[in-house]
N, C-alpha and C. Protein backbone atom coordinates (compact mmCIF):
# COMPACT_ATOMS: atom_id res chain seq x y z
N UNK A 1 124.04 110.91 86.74
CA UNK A 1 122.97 111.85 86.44
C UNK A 1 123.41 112.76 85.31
N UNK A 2 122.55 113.00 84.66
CA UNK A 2 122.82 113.99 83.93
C UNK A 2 121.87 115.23 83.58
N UNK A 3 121.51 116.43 82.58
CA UNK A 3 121.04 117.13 82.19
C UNK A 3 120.59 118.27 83.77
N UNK A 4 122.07 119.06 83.91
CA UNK A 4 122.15 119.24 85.10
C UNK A 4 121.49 121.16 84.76
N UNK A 5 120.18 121.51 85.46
CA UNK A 5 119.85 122.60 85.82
C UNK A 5 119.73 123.46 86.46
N UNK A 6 119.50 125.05 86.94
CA UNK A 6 119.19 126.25 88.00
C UNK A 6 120.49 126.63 88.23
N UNK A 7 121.52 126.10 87.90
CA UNK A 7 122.75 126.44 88.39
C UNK A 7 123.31 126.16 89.96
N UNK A 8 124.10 126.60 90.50
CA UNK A 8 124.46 125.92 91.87
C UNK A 8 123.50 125.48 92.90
N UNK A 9 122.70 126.62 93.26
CA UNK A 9 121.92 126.58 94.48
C UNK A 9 121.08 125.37 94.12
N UNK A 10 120.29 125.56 93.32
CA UNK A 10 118.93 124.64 92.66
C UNK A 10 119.12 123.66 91.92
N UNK A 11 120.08 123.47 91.18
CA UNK A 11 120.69 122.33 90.22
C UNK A 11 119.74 120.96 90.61
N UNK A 12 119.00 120.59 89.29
CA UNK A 12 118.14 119.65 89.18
C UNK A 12 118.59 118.75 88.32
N UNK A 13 119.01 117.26 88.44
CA UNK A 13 119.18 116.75 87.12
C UNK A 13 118.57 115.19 86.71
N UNK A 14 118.41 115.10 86.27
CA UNK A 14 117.40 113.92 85.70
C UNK A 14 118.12 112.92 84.72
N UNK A 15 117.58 111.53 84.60
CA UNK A 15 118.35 110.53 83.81
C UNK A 15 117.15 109.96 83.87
N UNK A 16 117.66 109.11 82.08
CA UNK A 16 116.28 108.66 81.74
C UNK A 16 116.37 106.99 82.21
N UNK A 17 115.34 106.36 82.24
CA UNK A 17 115.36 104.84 82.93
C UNK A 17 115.21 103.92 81.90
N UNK A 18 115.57 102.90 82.01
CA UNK A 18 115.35 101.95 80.76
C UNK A 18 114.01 101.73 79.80
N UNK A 19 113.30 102.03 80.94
CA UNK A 19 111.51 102.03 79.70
C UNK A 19 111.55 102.94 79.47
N UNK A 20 112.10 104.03 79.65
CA UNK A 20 111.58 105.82 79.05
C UNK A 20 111.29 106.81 80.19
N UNK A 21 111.34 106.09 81.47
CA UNK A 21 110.97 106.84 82.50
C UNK A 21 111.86 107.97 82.73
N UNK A 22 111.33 108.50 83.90
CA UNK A 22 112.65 110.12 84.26
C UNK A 22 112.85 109.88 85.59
N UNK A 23 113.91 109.96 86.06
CA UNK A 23 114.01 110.27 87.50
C UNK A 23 114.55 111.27 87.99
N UNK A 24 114.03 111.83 88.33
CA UNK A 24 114.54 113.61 88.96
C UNK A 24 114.96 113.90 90.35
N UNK A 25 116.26 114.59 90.65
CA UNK A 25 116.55 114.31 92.10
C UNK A 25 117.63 115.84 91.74
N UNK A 26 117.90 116.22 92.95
CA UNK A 26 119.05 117.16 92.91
C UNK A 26 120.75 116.77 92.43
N UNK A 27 121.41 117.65 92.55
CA UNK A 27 122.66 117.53 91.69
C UNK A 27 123.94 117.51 92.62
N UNK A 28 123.43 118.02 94.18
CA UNK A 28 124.11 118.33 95.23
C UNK A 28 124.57 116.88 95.39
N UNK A 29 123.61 115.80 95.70
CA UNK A 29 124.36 114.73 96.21
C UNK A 29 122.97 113.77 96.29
N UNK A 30 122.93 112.84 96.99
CA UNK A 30 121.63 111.46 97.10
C UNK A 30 121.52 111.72 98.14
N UNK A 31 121.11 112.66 99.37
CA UNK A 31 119.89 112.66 100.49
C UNK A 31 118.78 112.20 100.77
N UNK A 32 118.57 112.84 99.82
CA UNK A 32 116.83 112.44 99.51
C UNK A 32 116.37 110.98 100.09
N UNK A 33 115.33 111.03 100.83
CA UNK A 33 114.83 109.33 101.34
C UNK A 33 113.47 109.15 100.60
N UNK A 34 113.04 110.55 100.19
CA UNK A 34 111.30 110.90 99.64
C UNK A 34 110.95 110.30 98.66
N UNK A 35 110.66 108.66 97.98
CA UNK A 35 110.08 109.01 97.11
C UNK A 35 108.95 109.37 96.06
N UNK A 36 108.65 110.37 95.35
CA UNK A 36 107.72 110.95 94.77
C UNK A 36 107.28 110.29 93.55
N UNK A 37 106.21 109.41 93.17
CA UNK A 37 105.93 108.70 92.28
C UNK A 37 105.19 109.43 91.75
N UNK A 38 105.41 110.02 90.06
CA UNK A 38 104.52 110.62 89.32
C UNK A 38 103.80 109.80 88.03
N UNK A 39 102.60 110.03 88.08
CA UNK A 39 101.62 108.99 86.61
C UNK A 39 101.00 109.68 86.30
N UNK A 40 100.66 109.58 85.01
CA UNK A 40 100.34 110.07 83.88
C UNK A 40 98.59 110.00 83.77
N UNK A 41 98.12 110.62 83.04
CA UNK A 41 96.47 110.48 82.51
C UNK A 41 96.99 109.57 81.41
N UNK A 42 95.81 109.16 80.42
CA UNK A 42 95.22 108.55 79.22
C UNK A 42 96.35 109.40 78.30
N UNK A 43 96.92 108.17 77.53
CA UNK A 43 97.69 108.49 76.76
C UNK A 43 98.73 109.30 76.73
N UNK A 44 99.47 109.20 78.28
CA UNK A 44 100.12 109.83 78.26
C UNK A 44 101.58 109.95 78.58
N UNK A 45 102.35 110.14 78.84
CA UNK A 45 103.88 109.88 78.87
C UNK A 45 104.50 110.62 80.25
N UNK A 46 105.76 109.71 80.26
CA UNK A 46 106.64 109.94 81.57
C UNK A 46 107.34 111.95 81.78
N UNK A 47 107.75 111.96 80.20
CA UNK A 47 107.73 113.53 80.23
C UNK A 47 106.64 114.51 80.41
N UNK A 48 105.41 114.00 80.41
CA UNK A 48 104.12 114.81 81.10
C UNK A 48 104.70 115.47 82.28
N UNK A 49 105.43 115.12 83.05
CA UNK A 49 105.36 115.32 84.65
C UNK A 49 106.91 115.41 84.81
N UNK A 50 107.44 115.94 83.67
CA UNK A 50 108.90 116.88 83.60
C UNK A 50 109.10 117.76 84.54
N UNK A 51 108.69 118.81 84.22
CA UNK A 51 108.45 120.08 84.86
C UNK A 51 107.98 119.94 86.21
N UNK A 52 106.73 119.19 86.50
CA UNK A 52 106.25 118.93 88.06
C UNK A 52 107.36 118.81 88.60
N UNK A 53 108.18 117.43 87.99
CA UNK A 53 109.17 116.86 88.81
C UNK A 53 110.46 117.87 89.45
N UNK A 54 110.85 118.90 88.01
CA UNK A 54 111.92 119.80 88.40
C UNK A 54 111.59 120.92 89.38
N UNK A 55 110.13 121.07 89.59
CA UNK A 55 109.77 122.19 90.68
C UNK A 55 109.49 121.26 92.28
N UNK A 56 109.62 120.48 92.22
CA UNK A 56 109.69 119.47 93.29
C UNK A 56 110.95 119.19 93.83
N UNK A 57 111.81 119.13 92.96
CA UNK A 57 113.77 119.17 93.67
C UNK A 57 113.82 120.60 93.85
N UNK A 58 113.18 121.14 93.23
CA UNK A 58 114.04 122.88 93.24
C UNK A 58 113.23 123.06 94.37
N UNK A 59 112.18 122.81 94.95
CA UNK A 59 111.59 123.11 96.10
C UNK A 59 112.21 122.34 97.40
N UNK A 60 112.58 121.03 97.45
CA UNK A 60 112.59 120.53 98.42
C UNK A 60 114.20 119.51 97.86
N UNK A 61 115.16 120.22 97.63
CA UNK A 61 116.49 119.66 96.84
C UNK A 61 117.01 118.28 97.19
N UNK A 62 116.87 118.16 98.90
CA UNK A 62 117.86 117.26 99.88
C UNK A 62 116.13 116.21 100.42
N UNK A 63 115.27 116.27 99.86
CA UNK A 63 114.43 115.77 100.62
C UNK A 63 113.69 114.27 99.53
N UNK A 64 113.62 115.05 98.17
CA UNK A 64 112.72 114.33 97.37
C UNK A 64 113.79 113.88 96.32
N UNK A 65 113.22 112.56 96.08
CA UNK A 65 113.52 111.77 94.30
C UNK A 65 112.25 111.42 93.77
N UNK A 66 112.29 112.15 92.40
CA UNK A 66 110.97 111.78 91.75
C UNK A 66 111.25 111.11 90.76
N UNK A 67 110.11 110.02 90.35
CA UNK A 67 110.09 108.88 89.45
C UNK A 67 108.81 109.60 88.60
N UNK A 68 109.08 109.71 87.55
CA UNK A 68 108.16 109.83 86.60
C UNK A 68 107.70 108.77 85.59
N UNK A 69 106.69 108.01 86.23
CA UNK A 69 106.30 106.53 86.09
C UNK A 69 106.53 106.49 84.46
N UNK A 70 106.11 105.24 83.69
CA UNK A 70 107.13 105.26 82.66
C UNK A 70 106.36 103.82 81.81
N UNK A 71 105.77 102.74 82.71
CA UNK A 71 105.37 101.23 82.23
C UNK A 71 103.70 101.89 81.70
N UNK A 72 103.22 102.94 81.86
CA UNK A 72 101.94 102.54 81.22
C UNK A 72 101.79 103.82 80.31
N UNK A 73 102.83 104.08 79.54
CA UNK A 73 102.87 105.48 78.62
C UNK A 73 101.80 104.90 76.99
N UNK A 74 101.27 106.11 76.63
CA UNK A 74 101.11 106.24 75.41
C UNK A 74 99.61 104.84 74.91
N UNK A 75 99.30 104.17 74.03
CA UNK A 75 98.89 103.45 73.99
C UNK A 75 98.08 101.91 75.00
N UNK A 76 99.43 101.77 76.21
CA UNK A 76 99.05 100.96 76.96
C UNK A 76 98.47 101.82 78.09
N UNK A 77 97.55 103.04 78.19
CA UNK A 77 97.05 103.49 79.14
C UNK A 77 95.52 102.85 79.04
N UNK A 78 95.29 102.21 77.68
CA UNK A 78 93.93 101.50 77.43
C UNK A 78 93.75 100.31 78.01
N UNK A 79 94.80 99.53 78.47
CA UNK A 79 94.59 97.99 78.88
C UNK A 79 93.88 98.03 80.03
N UNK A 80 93.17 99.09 81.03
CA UNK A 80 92.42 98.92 81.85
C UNK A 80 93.00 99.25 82.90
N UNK A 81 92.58 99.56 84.15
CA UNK A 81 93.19 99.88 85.26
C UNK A 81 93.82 98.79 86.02
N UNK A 82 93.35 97.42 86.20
CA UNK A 82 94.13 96.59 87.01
C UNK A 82 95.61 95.87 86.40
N UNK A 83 95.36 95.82 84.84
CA UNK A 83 96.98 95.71 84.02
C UNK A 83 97.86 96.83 84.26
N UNK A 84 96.94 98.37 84.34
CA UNK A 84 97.80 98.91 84.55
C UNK A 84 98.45 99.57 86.41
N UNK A 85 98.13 98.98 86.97
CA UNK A 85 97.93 98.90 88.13
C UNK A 85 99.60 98.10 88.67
N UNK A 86 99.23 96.83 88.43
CA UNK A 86 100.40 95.82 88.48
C UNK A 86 101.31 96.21 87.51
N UNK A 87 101.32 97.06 86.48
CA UNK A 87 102.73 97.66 86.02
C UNK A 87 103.05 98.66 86.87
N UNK A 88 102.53 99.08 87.69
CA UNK A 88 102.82 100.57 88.22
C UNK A 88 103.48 99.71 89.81
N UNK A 89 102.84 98.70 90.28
CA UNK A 89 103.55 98.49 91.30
C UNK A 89 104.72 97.90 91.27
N UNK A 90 104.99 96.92 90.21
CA UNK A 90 105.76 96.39 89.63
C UNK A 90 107.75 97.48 89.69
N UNK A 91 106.96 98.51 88.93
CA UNK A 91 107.80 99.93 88.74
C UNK A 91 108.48 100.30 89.66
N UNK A 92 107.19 100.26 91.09
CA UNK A 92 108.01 101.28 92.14
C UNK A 92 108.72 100.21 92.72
N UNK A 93 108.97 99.04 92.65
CA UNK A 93 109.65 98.38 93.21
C UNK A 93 111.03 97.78 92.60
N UNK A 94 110.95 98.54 91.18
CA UNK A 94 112.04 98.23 91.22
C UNK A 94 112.68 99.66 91.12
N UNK A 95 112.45 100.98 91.53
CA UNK A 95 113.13 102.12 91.48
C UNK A 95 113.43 102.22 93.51
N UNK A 96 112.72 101.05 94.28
CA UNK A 96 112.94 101.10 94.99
C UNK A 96 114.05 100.35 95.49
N UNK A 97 114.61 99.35 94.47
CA UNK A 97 115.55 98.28 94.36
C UNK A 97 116.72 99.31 94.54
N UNK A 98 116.77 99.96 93.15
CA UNK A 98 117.53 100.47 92.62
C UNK A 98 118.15 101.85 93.76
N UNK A 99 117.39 102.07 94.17
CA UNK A 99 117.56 103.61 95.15
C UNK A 99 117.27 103.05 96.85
N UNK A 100 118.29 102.21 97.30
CA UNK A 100 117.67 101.56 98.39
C UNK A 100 117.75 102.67 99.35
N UNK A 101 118.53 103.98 99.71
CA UNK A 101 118.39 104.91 100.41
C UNK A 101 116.71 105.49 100.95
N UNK A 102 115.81 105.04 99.86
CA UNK A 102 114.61 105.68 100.27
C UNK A 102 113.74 105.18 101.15
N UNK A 103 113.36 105.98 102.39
CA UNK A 103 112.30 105.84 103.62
C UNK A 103 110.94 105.75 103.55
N UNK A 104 110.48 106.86 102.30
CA UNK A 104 109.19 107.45 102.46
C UNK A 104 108.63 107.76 101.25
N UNK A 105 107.09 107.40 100.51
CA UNK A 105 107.15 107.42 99.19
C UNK A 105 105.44 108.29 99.24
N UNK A 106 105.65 108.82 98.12
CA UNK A 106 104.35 109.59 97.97
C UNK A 106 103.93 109.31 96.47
N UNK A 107 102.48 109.46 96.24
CA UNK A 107 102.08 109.61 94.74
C UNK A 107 101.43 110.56 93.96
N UNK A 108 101.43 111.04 93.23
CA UNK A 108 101.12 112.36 92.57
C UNK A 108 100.72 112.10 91.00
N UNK A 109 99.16 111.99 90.89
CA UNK A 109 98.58 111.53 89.44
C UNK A 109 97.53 112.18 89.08
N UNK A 110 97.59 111.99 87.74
CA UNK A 110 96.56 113.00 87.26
C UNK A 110 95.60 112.02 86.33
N UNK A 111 94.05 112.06 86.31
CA UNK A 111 93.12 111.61 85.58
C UNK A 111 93.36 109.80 86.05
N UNK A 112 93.31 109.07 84.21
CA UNK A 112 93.18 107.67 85.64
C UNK A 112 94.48 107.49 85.80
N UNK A 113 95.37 108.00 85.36
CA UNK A 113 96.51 107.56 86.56
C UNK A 113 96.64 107.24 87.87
N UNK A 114 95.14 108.27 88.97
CA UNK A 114 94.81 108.18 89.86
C UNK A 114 94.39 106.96 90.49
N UNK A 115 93.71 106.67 89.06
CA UNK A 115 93.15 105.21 89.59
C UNK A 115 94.00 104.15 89.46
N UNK A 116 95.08 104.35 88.91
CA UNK A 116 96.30 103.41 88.60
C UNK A 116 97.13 103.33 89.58
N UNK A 117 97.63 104.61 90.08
CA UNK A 117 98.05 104.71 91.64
C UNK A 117 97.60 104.41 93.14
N UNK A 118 96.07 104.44 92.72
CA UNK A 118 95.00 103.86 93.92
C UNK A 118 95.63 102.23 93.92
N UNK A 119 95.37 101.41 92.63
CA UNK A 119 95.12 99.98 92.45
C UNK A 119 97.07 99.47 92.92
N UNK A 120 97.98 100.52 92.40
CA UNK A 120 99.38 99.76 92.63
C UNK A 120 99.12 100.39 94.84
N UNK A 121 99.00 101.19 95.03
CA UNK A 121 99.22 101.12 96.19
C UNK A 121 98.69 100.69 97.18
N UNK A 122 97.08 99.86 96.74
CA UNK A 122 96.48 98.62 97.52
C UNK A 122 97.34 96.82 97.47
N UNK A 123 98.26 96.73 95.82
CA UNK A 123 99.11 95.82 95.67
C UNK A 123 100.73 95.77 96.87
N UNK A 124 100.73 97.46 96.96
CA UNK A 124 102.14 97.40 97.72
C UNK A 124 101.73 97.60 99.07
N UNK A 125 100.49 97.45 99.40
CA UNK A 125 100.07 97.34 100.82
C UNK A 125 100.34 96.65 102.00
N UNK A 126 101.01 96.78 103.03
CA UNK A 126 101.37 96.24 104.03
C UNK A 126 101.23 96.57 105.52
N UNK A 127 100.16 95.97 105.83
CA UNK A 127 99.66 96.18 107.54
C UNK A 127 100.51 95.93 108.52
N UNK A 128 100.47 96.65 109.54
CA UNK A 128 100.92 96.77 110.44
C UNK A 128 101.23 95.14 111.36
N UNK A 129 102.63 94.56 111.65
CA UNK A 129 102.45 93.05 112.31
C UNK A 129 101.39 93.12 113.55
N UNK A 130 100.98 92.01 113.71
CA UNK A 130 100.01 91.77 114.95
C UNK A 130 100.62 91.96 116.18
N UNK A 131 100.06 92.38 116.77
CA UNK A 131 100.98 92.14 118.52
C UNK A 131 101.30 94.09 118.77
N UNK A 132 101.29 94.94 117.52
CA UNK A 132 101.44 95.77 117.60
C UNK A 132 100.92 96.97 118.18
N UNK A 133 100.58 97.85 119.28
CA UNK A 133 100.53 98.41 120.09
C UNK A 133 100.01 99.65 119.19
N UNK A 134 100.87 100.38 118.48
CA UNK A 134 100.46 101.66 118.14
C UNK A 134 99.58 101.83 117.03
N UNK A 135 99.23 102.50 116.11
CA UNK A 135 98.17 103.27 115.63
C UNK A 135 98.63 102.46 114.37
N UNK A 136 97.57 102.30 113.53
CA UNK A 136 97.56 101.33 112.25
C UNK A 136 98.20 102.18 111.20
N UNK A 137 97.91 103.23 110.92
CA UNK A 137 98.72 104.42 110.28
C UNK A 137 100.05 104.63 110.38
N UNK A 138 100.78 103.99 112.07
CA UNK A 138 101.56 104.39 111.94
C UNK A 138 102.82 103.17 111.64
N UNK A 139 102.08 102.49 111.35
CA UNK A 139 103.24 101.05 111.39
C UNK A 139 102.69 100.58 109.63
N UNK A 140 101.56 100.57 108.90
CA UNK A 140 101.78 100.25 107.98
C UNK A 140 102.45 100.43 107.22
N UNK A 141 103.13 100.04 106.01
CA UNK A 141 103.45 100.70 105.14
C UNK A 141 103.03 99.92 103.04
N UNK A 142 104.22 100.88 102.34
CA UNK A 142 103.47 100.84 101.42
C UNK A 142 104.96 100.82 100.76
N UNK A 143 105.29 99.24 100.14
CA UNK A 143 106.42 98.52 99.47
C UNK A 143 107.40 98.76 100.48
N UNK A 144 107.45 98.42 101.98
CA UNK A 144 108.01 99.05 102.75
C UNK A 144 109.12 100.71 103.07
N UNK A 145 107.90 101.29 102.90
CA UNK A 145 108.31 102.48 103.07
C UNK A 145 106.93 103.33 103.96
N UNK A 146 107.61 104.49 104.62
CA UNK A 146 106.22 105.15 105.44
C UNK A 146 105.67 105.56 104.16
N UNK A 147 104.24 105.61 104.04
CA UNK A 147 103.29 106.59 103.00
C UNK A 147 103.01 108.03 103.50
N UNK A 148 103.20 108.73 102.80
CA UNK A 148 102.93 110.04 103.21
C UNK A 148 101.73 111.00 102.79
N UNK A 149 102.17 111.08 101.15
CA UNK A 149 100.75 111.87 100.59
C UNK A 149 100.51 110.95 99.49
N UNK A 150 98.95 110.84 99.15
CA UNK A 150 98.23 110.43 97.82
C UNK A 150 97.50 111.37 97.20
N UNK A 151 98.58 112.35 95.95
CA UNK A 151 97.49 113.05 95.44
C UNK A 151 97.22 112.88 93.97
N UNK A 152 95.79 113.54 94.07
CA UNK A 152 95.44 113.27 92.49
C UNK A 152 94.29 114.46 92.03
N UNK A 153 94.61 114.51 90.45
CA UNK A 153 94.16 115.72 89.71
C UNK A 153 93.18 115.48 88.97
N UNK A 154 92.07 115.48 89.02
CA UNK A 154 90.95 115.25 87.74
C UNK A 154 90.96 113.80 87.61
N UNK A 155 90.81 112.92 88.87
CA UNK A 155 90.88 111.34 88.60
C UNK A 155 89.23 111.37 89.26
N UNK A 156 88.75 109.90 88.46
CA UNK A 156 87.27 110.09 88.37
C UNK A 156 87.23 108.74 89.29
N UNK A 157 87.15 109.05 90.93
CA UNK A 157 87.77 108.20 92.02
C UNK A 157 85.88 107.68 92.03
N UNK A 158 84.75 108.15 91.70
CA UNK A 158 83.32 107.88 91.91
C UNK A 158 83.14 107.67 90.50
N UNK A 159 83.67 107.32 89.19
CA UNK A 159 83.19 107.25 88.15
C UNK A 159 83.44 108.42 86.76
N UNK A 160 82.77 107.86 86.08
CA UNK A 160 82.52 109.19 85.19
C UNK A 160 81.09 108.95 84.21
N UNK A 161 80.53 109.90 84.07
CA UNK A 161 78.95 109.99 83.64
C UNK A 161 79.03 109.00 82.23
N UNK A 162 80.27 110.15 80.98
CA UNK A 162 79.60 109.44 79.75
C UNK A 162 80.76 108.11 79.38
N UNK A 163 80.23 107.16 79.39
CA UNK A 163 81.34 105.99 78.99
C UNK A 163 81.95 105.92 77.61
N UNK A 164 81.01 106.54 76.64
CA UNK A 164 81.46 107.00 75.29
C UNK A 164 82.70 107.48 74.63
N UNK A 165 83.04 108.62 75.85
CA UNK A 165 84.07 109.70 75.70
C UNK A 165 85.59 109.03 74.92
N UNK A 166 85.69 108.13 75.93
CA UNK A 166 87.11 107.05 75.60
C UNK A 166 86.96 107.01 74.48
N UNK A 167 86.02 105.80 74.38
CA UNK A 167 85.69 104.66 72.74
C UNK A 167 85.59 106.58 71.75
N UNK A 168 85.05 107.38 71.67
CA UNK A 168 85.63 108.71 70.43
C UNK A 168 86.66 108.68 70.41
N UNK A 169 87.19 109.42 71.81
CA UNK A 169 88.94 110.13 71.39
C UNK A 169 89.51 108.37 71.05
N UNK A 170 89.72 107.46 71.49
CA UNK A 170 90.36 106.55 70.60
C UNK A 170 89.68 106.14 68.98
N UNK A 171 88.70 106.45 69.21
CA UNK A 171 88.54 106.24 67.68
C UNK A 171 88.78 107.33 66.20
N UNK A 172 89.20 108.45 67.06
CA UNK A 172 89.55 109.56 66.67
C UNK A 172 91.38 109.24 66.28
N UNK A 173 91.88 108.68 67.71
CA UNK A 173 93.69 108.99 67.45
C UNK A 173 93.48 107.59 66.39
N UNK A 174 93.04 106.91 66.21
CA UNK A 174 93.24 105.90 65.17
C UNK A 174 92.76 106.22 63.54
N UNK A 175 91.92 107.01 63.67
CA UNK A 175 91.68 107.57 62.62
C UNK A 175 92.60 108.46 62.20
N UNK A 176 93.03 109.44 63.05
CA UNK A 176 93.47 110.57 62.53
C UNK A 176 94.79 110.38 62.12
N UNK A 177 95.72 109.26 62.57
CA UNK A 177 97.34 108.90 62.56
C UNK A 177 96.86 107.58 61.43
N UNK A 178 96.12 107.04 60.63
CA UNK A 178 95.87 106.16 60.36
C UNK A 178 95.37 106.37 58.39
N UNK A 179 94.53 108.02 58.89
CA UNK A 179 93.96 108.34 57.68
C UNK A 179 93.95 109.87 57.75
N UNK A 180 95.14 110.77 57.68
CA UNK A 180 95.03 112.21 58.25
C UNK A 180 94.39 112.48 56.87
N UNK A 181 93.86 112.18 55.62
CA UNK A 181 93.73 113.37 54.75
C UNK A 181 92.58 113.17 54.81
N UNK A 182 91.37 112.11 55.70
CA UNK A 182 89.96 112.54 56.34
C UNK A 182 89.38 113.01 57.51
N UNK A 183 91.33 113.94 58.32
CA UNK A 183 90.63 114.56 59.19
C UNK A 183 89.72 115.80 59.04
N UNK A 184 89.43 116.17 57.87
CA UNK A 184 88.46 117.60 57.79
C UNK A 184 87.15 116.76 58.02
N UNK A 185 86.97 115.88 57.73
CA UNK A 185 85.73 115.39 58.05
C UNK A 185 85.09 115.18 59.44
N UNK A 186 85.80 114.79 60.29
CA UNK A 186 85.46 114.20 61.36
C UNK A 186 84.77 115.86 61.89
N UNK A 187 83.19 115.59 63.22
CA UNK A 187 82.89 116.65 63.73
C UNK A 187 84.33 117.56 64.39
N UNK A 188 84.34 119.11 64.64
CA UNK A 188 85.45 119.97 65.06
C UNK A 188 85.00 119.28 66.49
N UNK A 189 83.96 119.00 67.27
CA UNK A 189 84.12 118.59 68.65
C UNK A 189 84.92 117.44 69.23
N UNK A 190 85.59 116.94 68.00
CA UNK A 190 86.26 115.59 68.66
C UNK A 190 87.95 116.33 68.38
N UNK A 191 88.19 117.22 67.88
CA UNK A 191 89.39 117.82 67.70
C UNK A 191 89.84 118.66 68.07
């Protein structure tokens, strides 16, 4: 680990993963069984969810490891939700390879990441065996691990009104990185 923070008590430190990802965990030692899967909105990157991640060890030091998802950054947030779906399950399984200590995994996304985290955690879905006695909740799991929380921020889980919105702002970042000395032109509402 490295890039070690808060000083003794709180010490947070993070290492980056071979695609660009972050994984954030405390500095004390590998306790942690929690893990916390973080994704990104539209166009957006594994360091989005920096900071989330470091107030998440500093809160709960010995409990949580957070993955700050990493396979659908920047550009490939356009390939659609089910490509990006199967990269995302793809992901947690292998940070689950890698960190076999962990029990229990949660997800935490914002915009369609939400919906990216919905689609990988119907892929890592696993029902309860037959013959089984207790409560379906309590024997399923999810890439074998208990599931705990699914949350999400501004993800459009019923839709979204204007379908337009996308097809601008991408036709905007292609314009604007493509041809900046006609960004005075473009309307100020797309900027």
């Amino acid at each position: 680990m490295e890039n070690g923070e808060g000083g003794e008590n709180g010490a947070v430190c993070s290492r980056k993963t071979e695609n660009g990802g972050e994984d954030v965990c405390s500095c004390k030692g590998f306790d942690a069984d929690h893990l916390v899967v973080m994704v990104h909105g539209i166009l957006g990157s594994a360091s989005d969810w920096k900071f989330g991640a470091e107030q998440f060890v500093k809160s709960f030091p010995d409990k949580v490891f957070v993955h700050c998802s990493e396979r659908n950054m920047a550009m490939l947030t356009l390939d659609g939700v089910d490509v990006m779906g199967e990269r995302l399950a793809d992901e947690v399984l292998e940070v689950i390879k890698r960190e076999p200590r962990l029990r229990k995994i949660s997800f935490v996304a914002h915009s369609v990441g939400g919906l990216v985290a919905r689609y990988a955690i119907g892929k890592l879905y696993k029902p309860p065996k037959i013959g089984s006695e207790e409560k379906l909740s309590a024997n399923a799991t999810i890439a074998d691990l208990e599931p705990v929380n699914f949350i999400t921020v501004a993800t459009p889980h019923l839709g979204s009104r204007g379908n337009k919105q996308v097809k601008r702002a991408f036709r905007f970042v292609c314009i604007s990185s493509k041809y900046p000395s006609l960004l005075h032109l473009v309307p100020p509402v797309l900027h």
